[in-house]
Protein backbone atom coordinates (compact mmCIF):
# COMPACT_ATOMS: atom_id res chain seq x y z
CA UNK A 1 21.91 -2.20 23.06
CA UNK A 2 24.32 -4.08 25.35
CA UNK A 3 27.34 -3.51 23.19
CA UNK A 4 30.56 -4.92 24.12
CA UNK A 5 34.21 -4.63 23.30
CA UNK A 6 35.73 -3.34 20.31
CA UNK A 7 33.03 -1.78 17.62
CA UNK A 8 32.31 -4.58 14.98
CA UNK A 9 33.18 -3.92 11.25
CA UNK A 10 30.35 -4.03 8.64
CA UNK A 11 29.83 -7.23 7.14
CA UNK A 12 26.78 -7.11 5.10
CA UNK A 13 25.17 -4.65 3.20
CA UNK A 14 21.97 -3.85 4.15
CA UNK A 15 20.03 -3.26 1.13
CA UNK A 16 16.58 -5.17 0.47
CA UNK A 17 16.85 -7.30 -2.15
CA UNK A 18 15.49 -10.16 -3.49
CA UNK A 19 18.47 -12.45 -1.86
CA UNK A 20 18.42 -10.09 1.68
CA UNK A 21 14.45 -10.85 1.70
CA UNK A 22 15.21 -14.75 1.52
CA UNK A 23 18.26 -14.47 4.04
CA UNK A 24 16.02 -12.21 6.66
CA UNK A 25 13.01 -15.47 5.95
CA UNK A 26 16.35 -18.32 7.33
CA UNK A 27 17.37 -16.28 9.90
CA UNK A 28 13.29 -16.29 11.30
CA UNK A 29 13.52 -19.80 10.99
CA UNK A 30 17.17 -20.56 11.52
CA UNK A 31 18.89 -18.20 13.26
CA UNK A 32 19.81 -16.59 16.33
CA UNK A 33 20.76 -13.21 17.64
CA UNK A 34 22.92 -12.90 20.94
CA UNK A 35 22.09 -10.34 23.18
CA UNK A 36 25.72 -9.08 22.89
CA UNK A 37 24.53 -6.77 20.61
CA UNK A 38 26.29 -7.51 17.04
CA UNK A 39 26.77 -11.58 17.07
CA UNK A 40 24.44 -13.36 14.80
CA UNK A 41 24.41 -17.16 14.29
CA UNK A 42 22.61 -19.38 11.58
CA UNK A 43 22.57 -23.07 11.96
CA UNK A 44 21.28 -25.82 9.99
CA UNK A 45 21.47 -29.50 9.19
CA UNK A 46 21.64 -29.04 5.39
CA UNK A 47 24.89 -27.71 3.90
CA UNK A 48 23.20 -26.30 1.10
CA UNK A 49 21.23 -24.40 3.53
CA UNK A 50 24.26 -22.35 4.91
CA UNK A 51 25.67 -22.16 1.32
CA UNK A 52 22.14 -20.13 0.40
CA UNK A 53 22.45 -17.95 3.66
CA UNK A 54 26.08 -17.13 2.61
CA UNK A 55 25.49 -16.00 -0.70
CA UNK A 56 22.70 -13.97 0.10
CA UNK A 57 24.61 -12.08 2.71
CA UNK A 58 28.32 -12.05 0.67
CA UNK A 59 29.34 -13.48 3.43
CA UNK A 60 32.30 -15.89 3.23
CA UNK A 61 32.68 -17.09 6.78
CA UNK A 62 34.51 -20.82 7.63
CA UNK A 63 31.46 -23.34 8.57
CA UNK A 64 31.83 -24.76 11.80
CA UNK A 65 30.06 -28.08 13.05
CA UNK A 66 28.09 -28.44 16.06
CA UNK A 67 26.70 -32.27 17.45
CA UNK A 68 23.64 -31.66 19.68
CA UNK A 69 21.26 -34.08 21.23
CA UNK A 70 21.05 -37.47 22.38
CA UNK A 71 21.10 -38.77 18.80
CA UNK A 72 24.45 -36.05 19.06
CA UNK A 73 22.89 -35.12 15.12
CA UNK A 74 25.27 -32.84 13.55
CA UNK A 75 24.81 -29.59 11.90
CA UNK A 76 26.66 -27.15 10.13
CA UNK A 77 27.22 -23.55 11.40
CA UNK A 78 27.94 -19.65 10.75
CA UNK A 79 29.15 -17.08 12.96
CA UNK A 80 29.67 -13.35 12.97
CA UNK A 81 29.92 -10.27 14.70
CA UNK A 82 28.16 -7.43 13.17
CA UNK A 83 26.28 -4.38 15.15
CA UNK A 84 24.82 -3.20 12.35
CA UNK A 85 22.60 -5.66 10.91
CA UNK A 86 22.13 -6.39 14.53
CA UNK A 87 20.10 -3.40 15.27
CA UNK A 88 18.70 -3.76 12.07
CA UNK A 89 16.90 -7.31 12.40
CA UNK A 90 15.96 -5.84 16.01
CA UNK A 91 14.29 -2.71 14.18
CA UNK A 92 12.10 -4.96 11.96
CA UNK A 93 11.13 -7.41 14.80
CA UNK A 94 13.62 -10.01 14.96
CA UNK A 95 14.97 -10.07 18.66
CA UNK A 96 17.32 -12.44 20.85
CA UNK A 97 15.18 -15.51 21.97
CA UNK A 98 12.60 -14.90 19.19
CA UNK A 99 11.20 -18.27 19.16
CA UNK A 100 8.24 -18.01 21.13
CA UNK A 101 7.99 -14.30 20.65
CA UNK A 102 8.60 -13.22 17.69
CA UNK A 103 5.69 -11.82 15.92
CA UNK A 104 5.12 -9.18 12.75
CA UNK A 105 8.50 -8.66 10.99
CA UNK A 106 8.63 -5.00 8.62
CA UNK A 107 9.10 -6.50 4.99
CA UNK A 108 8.84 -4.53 1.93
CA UNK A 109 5.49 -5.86 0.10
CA UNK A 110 7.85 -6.26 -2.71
CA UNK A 111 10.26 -9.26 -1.08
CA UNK A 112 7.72 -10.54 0.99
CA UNK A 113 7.60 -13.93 -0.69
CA UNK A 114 11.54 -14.50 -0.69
CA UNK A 115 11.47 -14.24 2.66
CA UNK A 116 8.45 -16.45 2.96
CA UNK A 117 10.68 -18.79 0.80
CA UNK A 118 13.48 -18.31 3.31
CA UNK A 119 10.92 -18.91 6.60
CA UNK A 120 9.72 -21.85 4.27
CA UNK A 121 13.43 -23.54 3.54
CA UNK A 122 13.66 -22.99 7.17
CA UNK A 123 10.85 -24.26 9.09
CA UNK A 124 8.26 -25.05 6.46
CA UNK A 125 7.37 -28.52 4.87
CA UNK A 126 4.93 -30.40 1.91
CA UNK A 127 3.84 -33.49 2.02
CA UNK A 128 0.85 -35.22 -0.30
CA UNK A 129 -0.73 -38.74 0.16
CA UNK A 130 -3.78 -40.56 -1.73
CA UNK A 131 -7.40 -40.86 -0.43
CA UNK A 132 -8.55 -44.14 -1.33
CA UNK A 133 -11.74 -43.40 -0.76
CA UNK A 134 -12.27 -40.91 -3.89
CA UNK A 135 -11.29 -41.24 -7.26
CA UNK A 136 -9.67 -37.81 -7.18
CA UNK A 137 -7.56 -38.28 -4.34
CA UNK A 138 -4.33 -37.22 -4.85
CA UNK A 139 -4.08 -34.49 -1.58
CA UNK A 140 -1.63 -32.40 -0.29
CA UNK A 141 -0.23 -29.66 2.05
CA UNK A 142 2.12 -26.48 2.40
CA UNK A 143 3.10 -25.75 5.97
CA UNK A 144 5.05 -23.40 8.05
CA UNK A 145 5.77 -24.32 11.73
CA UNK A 146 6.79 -22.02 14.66
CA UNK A 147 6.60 -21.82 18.59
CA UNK A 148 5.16 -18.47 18.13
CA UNK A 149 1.65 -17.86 17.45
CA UNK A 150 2.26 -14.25 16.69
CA UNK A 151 4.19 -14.46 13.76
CA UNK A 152 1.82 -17.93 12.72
CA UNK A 153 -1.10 -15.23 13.16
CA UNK A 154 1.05 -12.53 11.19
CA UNK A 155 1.91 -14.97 8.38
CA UNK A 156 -1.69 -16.04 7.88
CA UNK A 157 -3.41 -12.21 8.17
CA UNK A 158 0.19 -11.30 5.67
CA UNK A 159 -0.85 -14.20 3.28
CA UNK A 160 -4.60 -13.62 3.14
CA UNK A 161 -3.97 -9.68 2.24
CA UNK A 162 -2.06 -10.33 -0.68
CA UNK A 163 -3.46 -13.91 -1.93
CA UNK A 164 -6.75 -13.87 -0.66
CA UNK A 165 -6.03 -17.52 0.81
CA UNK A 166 -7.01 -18.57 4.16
CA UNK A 167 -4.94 -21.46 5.21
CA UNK A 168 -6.06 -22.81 8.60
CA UNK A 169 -3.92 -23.26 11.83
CA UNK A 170 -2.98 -26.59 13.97
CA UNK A 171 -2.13 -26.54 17.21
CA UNK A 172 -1.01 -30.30 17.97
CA UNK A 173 -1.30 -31.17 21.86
CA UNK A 174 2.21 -32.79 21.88
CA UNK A 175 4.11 -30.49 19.94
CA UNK A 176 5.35 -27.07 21.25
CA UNK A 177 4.43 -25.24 17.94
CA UNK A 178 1.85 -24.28 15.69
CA UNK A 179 1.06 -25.11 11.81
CA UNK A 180 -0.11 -23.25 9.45
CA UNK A 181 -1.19 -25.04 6.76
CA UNK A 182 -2.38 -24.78 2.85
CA UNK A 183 -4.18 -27.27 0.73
CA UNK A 184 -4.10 -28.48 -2.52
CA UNK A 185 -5.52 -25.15 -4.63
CA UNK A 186 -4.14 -22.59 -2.00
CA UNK A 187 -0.73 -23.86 -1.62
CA UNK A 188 -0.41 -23.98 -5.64
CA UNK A 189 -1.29 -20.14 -5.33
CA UNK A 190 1.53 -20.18 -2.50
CA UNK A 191 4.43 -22.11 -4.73
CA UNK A 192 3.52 -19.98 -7.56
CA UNK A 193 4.17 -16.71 -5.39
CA UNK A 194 7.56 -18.06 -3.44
CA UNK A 195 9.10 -19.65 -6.65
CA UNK A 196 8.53 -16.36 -9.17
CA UNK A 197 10.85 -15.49 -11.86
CA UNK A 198 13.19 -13.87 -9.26
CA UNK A 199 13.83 -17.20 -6.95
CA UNK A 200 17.44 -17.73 -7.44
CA UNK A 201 18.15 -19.06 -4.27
CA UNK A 202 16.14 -21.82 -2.64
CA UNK A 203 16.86 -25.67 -0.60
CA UNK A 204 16.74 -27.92 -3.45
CA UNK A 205 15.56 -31.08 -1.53
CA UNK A 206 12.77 -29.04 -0.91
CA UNK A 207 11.86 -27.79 -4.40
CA UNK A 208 12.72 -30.81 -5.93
CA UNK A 209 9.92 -32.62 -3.75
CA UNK A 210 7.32 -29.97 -4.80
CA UNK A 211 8.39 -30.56 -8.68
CA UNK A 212 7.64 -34.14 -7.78
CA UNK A 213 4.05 -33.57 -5.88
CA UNK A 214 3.13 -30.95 -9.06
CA UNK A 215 4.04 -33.81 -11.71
CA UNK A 216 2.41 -36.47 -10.02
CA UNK A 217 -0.83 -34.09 -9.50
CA UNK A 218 -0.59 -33.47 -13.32
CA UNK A 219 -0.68 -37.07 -14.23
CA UNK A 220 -3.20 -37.69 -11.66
CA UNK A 221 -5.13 -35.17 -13.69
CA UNK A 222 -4.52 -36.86 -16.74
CA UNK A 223 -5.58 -40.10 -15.81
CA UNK A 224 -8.98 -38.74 -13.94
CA UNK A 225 -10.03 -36.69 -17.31
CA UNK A 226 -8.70 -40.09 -19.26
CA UNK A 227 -11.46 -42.24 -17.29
CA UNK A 228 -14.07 -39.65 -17.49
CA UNK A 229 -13.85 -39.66 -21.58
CA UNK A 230 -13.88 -43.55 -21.62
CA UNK A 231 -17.12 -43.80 -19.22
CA UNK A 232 -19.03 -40.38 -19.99
């Protein structure tokens, strides 16, 4: 598979796991597979992020910086050589320049929501806003984004097989990627699946925003049922 130089040493065990399920999700999302056959890179702006990655992996690699763009943003990165989980991300469907071709990617039913954690700490986002135009108005929306619309179309058949939630799919005209997104009652069945009892590792920005959209829904609640006593 294009192999070069010296044979690499093994650097992560490859053993599905709870942790290897959410590392395989970031590396969808995140990451990037040379065609030299055994380097793998992961990249993100949040520290935390590469902290996660590392820890899922065992991996205790020196985090190097990269500035890209005219803004010249900055964002922290991981590097290694290994041929063997190399050829085993290729061998589930992850491939070198997978962004706009990646498609179905062989999970074990069993981790599929870490790694839908991991493609959600990744590329995924929530947001909520009020409608002022009903009384119960407090809305809001779990996403995944990606320049493929294989792997949207995978995620969304995957999701619907084992949740029985539909979801629906934007396709902006000025952005190079597609959304697939959950409302209010189907993304609570998604957050309940991706944060289960065995969610140790997850971007805590991100979670800490959901806590906050779940609490304010819960109040929201409260105050709805509060008027309806008082009037009916």
């Amino acid at each position: 598979m294009g192999l070069r130089g010296p044979k690499s040493k093994k650097k992560v065990e490859i053993s599905w796991s709870h942790d290897f399920a959410y590392a395989v999700g970031l590396i969808v999302s995140d990451g990037c597979l040379y065609r030299t056959g055994r380097y793998i890179c992961f990249t993100s702006k949040d520290k935390e992020q590469i902290d996660n990655f590392q820890k899922a992996l065992n991996l205790n690699i020196p985090i190097g910086v990269n500035y890209s763009g005219y803004k010249n943003s900055m964002a922290y990165r991981v590097q290694f050589s290994d041929m063997y989980l190399w050829n085993f991300l290729n061998d589930i469907g992850i491939y070198p320049n997978k962004s706009k071709t990646i498609g179905s990617v062989k999970i074990p039913d069993k981790y599929f929501f870490d790694f839908l954690r991991g493609v959600f700490d990744g590329d995924g986002s929530i947001y909520s806003y009020y409608d002022k135009r009903w009384r119960s108005s407090f809305l809001f929306y779990l996403s995944f984004s990606s320049a493929s619309n294989k792997f949207i179309a995978w995620l969304q058949k995957t999701i619907k097989l084992k949740l029985d939630i539909n979801g629906h799919v934007d396709n902006p005209k000025k952005k190079s990627c597609e959304q697939l997104k959950y409302a209010k009652k189907e993304a609570l069945v998604l957050i309940d699946s991706m944060y289960n009892k065995n969610a140790k590792l997850f971007l805590s920005r991100k979670k800490l925003k959901i806590d906050h959209i779940l609490d304010t829904m819960r109040k929201h609640i409260d105050k709805y049922l509060s008027l309806n006593d008082r009037y009916y």
